[in-house]
Protein backbone atom coordinates (compact mmCIF):
# COMPACT_ATOMS: atom_id res chain seq x y z
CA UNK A 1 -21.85 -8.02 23.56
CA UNK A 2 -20.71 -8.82 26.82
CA UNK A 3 -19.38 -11.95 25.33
CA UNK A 4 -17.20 -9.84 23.04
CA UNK A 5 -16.10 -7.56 25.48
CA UNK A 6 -14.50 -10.48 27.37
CA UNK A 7 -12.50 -11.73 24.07
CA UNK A 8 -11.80 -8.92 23.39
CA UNK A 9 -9.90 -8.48 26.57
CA UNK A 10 -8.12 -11.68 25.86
CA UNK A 11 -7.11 -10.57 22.55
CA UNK A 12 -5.82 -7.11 24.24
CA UNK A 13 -4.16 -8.87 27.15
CA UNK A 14 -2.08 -11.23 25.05
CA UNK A 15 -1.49 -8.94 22.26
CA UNK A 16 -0.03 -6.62 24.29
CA UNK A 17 2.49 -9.42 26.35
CA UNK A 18 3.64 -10.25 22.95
CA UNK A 19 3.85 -5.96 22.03
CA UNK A 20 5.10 -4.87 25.46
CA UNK A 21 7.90 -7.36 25.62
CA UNK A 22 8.88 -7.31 21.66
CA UNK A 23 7.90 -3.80 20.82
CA UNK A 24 5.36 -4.69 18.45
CA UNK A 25 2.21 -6.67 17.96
CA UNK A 26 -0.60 -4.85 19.67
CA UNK A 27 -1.98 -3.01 16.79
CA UNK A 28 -1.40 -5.92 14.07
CA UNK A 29 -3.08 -9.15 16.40
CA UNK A 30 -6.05 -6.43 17.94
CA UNK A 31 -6.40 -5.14 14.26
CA UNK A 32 -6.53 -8.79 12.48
CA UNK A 33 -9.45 -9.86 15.89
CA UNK A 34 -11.52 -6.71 14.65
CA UNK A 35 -11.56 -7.84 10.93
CA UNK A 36 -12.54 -11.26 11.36
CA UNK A 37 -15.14 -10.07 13.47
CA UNK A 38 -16.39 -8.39 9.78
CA UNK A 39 -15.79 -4.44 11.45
CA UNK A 40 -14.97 -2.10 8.26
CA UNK A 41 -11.22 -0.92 8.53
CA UNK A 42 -11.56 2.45 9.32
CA UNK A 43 -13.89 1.63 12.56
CA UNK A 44 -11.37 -0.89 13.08
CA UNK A 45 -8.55 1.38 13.30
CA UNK A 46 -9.73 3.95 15.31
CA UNK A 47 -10.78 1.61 17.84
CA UNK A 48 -7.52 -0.04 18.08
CA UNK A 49 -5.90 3.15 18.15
CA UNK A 50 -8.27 4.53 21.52
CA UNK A 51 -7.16 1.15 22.92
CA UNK A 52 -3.60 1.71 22.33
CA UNK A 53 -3.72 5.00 23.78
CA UNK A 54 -4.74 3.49 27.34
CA UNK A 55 -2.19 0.58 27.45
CA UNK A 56 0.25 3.29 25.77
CA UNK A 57 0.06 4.85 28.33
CA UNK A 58 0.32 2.18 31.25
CA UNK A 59 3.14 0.25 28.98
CA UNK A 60 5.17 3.73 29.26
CA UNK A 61 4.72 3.97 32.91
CA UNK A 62 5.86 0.54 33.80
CA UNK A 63 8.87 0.68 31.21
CA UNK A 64 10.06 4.18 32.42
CA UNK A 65 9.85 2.40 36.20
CA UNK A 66 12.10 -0.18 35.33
CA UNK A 67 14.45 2.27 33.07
CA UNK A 68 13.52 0.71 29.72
CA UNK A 69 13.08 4.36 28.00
CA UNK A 70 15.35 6.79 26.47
CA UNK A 71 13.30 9.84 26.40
CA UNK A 72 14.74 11.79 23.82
CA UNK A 73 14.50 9.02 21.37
CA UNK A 74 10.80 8.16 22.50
CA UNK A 75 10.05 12.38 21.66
CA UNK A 76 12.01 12.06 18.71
CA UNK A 77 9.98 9.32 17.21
CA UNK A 78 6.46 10.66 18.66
CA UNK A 79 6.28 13.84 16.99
CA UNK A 80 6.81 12.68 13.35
CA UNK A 81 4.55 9.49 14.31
CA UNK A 82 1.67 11.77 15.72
CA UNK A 83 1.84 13.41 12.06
CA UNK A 84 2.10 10.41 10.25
CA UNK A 85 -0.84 9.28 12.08
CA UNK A 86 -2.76 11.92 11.35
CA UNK A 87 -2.00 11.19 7.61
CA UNK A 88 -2.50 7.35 7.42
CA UNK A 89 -6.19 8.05 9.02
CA UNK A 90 -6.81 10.70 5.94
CA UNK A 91 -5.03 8.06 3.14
CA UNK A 92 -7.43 5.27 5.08
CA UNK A 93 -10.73 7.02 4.80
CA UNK A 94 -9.94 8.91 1.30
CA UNK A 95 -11.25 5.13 -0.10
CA UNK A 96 -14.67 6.85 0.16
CA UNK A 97 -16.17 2.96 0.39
CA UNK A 98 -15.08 1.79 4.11
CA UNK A 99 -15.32 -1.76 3.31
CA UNK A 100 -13.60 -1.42 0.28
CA UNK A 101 -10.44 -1.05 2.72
CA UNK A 102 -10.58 -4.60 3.62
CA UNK A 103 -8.35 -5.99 0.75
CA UNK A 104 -5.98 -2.78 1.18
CA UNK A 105 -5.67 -3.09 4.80
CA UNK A 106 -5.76 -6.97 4.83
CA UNK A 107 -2.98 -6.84 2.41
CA UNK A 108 -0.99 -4.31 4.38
CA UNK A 109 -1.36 -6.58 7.59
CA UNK A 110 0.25 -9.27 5.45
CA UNK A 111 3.05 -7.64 4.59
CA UNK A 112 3.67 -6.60 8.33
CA UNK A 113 3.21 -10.44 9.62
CA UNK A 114 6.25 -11.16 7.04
CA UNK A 115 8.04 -8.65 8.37
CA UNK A 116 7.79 -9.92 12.20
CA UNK A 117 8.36 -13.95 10.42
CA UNK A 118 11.59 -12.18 8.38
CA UNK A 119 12.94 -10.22 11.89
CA UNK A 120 12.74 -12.96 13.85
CA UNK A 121 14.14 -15.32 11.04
CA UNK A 122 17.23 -13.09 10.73
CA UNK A 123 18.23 -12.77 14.45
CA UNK A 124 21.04 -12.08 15.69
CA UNK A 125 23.11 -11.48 19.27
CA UNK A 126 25.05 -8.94 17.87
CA UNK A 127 25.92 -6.12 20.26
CA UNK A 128 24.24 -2.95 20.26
CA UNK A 129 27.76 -1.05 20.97
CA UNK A 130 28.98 -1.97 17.33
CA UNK A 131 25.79 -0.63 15.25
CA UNK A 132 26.20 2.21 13.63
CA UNK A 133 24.32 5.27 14.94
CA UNK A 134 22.07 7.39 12.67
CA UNK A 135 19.99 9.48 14.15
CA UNK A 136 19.15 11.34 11.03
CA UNK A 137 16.39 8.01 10.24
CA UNK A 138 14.32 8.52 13.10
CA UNK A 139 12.07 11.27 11.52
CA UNK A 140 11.40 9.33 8.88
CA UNK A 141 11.27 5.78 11.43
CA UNK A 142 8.53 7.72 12.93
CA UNK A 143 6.60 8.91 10.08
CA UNK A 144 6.19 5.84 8.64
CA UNK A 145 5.09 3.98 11.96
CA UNK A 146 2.74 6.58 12.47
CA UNK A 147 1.22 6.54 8.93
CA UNK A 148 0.56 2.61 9.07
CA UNK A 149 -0.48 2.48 12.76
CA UNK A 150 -3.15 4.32 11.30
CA UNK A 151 -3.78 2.85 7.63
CA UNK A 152 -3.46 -0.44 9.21
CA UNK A 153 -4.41 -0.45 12.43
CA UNK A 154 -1.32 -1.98 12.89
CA UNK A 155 2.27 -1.31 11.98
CA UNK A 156 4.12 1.00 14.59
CA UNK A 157 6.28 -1.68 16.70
CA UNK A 158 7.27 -3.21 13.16
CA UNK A 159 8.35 -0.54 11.34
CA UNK A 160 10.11 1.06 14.32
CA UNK A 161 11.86 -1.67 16.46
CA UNK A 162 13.90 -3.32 13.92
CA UNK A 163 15.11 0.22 12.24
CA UNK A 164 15.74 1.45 15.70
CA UNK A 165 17.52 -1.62 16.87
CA UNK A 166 19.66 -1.31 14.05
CA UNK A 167 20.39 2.35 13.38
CA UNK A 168 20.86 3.23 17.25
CA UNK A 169 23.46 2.55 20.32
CA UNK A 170 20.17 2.02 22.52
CA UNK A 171 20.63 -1.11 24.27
CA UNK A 172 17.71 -3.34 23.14
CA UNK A 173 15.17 -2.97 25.95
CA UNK A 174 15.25 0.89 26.10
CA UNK A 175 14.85 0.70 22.36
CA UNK A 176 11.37 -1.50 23.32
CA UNK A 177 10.70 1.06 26.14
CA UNK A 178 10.78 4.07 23.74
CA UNK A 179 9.20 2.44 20.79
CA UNK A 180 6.17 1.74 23.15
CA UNK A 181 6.31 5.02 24.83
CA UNK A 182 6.32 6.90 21.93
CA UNK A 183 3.52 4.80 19.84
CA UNK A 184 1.21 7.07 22.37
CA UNK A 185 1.41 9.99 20.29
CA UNK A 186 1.08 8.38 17.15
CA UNK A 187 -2.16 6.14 18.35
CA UNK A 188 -3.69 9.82 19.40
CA UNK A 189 -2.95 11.64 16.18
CA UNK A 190 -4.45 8.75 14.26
CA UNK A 191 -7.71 8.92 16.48
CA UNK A 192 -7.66 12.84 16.45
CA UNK A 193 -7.34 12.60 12.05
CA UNK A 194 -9.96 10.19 12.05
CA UNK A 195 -12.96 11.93 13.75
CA UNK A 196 -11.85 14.67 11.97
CA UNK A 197 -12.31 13.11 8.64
CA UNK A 198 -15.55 11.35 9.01
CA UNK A 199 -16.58 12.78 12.44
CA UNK A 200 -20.35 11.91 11.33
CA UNK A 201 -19.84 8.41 10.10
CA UNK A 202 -17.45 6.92 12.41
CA UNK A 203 -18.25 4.79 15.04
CA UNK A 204 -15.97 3.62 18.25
CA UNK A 205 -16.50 0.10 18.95
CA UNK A 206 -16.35 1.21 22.93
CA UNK A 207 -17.39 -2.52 24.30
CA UNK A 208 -14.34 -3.90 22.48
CA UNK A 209 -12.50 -0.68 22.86
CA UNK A 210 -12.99 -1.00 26.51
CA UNK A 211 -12.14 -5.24 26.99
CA UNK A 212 -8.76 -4.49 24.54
CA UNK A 213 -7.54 -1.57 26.75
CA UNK A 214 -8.22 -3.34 29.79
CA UNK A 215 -6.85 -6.77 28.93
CA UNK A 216 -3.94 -4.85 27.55
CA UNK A 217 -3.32 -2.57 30.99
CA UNK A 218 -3.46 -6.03 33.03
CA UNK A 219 -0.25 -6.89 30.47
CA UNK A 220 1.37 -3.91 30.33
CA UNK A 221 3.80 -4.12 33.55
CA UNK A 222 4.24 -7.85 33.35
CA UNK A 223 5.25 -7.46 29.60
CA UNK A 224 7.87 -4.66 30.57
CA UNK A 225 8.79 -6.52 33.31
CA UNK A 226 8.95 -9.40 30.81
CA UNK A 227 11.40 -7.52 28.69
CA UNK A 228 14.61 -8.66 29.38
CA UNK A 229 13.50 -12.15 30.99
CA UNK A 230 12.20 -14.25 28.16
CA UNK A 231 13.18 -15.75 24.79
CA UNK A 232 11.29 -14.49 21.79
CA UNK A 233 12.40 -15.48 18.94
CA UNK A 234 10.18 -18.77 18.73
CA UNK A 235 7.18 -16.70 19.75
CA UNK A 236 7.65 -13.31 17.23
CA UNK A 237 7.81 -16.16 14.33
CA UNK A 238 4.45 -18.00 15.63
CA UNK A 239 2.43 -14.28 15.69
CA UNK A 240 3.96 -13.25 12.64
CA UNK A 241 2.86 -16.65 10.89
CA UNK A 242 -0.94 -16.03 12.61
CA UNK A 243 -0.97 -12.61 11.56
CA UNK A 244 -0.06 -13.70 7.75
CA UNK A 245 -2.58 -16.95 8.16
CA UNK A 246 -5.52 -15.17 9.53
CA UNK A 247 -4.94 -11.97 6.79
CA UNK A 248 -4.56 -13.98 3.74
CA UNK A 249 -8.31 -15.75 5.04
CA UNK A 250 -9.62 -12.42 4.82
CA UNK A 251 -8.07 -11.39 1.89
CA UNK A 252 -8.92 -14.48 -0.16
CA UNK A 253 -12.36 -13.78 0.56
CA UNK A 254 -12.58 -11.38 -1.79
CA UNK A 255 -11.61 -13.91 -5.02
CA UNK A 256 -13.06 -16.85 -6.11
CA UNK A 257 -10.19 -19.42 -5.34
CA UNK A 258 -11.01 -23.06 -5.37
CA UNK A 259 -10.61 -24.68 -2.34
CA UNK A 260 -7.57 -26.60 -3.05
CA UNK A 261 -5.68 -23.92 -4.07
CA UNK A 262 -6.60 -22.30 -0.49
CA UNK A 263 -5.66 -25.05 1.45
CA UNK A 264 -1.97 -25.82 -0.39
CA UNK A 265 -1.61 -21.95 0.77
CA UNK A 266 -2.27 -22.63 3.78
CA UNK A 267 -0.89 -25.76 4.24
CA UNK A 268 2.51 -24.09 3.04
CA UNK A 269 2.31 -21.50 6.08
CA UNK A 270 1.47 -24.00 8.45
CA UNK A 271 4.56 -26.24 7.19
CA UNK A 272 6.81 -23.10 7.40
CA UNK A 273 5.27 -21.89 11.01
CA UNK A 274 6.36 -25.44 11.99
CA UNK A 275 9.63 -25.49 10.18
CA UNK A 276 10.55 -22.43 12.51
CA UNK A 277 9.76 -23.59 15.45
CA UNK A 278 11.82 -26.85 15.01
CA UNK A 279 15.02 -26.04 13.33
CA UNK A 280 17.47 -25.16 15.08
CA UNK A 281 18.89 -21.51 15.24
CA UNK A 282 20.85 -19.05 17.13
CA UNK A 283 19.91 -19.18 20.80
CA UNK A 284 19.29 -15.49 21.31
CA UNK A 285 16.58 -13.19 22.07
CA UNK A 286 15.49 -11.55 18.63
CA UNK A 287 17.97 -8.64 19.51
CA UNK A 288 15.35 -7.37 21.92
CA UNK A 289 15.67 -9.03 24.95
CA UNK A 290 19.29 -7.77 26.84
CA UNK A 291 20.55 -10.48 29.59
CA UNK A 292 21.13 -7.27 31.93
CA UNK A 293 20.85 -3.87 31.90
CA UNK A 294 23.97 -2.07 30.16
CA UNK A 295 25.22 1.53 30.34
CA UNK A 296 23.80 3.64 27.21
CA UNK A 297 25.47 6.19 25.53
CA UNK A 298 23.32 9.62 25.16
CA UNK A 299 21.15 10.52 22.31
CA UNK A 300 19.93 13.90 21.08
């Protein structure tokens, strides 16, 4: 156990670097670690969702300390994400059958590591003063976050950072500052909606709960330090690719593929993972990472 504890506060530290300083990743790398350790989904998402409250929580301090959140933004999407929380913990556990989650969840955590792959893929430097702003989507941003932080275990920083980077005037490292900030509420609803479901039956994993949320407080300042320092294109596309690789393992488990057809799959991601690492693209930062602080125009 102690063993575990201590990769488990590997797994939290790096996951969230990666989620601190690209607004997303925490939930989807901690989530995929607690699956392939065989833990049932719904035990799995509640305990990434304790852990996320404690480096929420230290991730909001240090990017409010070096100005990276827009508070009404960060309420505005943690209020509809706290109640979409609270409903992807109730759609998780209405499977009656825990483990019979796995494919659902496994499959859901697939779909979000194409969705990092396809954001990074499709950066661009464009300037946050020409997007359009429409506030009107962050309700619905934040509901959806919320619901598959919690049916997932992952989901938040994916749903919300590329909507918000392109629906709002934010410049891109308050938009990471208030995506974090406001995941809080959402990671609390979900943890609140599942003890209230299965209060009886549920079961924190508190040694990995523990080594995630410490690993991932260690991160949490140098990540929002982080923020507007490093490249991350490259290194959204290589989690996104180990999130899809390390899903579709568990996933497959459930059919009876021949092995040949299993390793052309993978094969296929591991050609693609390499293809975009080497060919060349735009020299930017994923539209997250600003060069220097800019002045912001005010929200509601």
């Amino acid at each position: 156990m102690i063993a575990q504890g201590l990769i488990s506060a590997v797994a939290g530290f790096l996951a969230q670097l990666v989620d601190g300083s690209l607004g997303m990743g925490f939930g989807t790398i901690t989530m995929t670690f607690l699956l392939g350790l065989g833990i049932a989904p719904a035990v799995a998402s509640a305990s990434v969702n304790v852990a996320t409250i404690g480096t929420g929580l230290v991730s909001a301090a240090a990017h409010h300390r070096f100005r990276n959140v827009h508070w009404p933004t960060a309420l505005a999407l943690g209020v509809p994400g706290a109640i979409g929380g609270l409903a992807g913990a109730w759609a998780l556990v209405s499977l009656t059958n825990l483990d019979a989650a796995t494919p659902v969840t496994s499959s859901i955590l697939i779909a979000l590591g194409i969705a990092i792959v396809w954001r990074f893929a499709k950066s661009s430097g464009t300037h946050h003063g020409s997007r359009p702003d429409r506030k009107y989507l962050t309700v619905p941003t934040g509901l959806a976050g919320g619901f598959l932080a919690a049916a997932g275990g992952g989901g938040w920083g994916p749903v919300t950072m590329p909507i918000m980077l392109t629906t709002s005037r934010l410049a891109p490292n308050q938009v990471v500052g208030s995506v974090s900030t406001a995941q809080v509420a959402a990671s609390a609803a979900a943890v609140v909606g599942f003890w209230l479901a299965i209060p009886e039956s549920l079961t924190v994993l508190w040694p990995l709960v523990v080594g995630m949320a410490v690993g991932g407080m260690i991160a949490a300042p140098i990540a929002a330090w982080l923020t507007r320092k490093i490249p991350t294109a490259r290194l959204g596309s290589t989690i996104g690719f180990l999130v899809v690789g390390l899903n579709l393992r568990t996933l497959l488990g459930n059919f009876n593929l021949s092995w040949q057809l299993s390793t052309v799959l993978f094969t296929l991601i591991a050609l693609a993972w390499v293809a975009s690492l080497v060919i060349p693209g735009k020299r930017t930062t994923a539209g997250i990472v600003a060069p220097k602080a800019e002045p912001v125009e005010a929200e509601a």
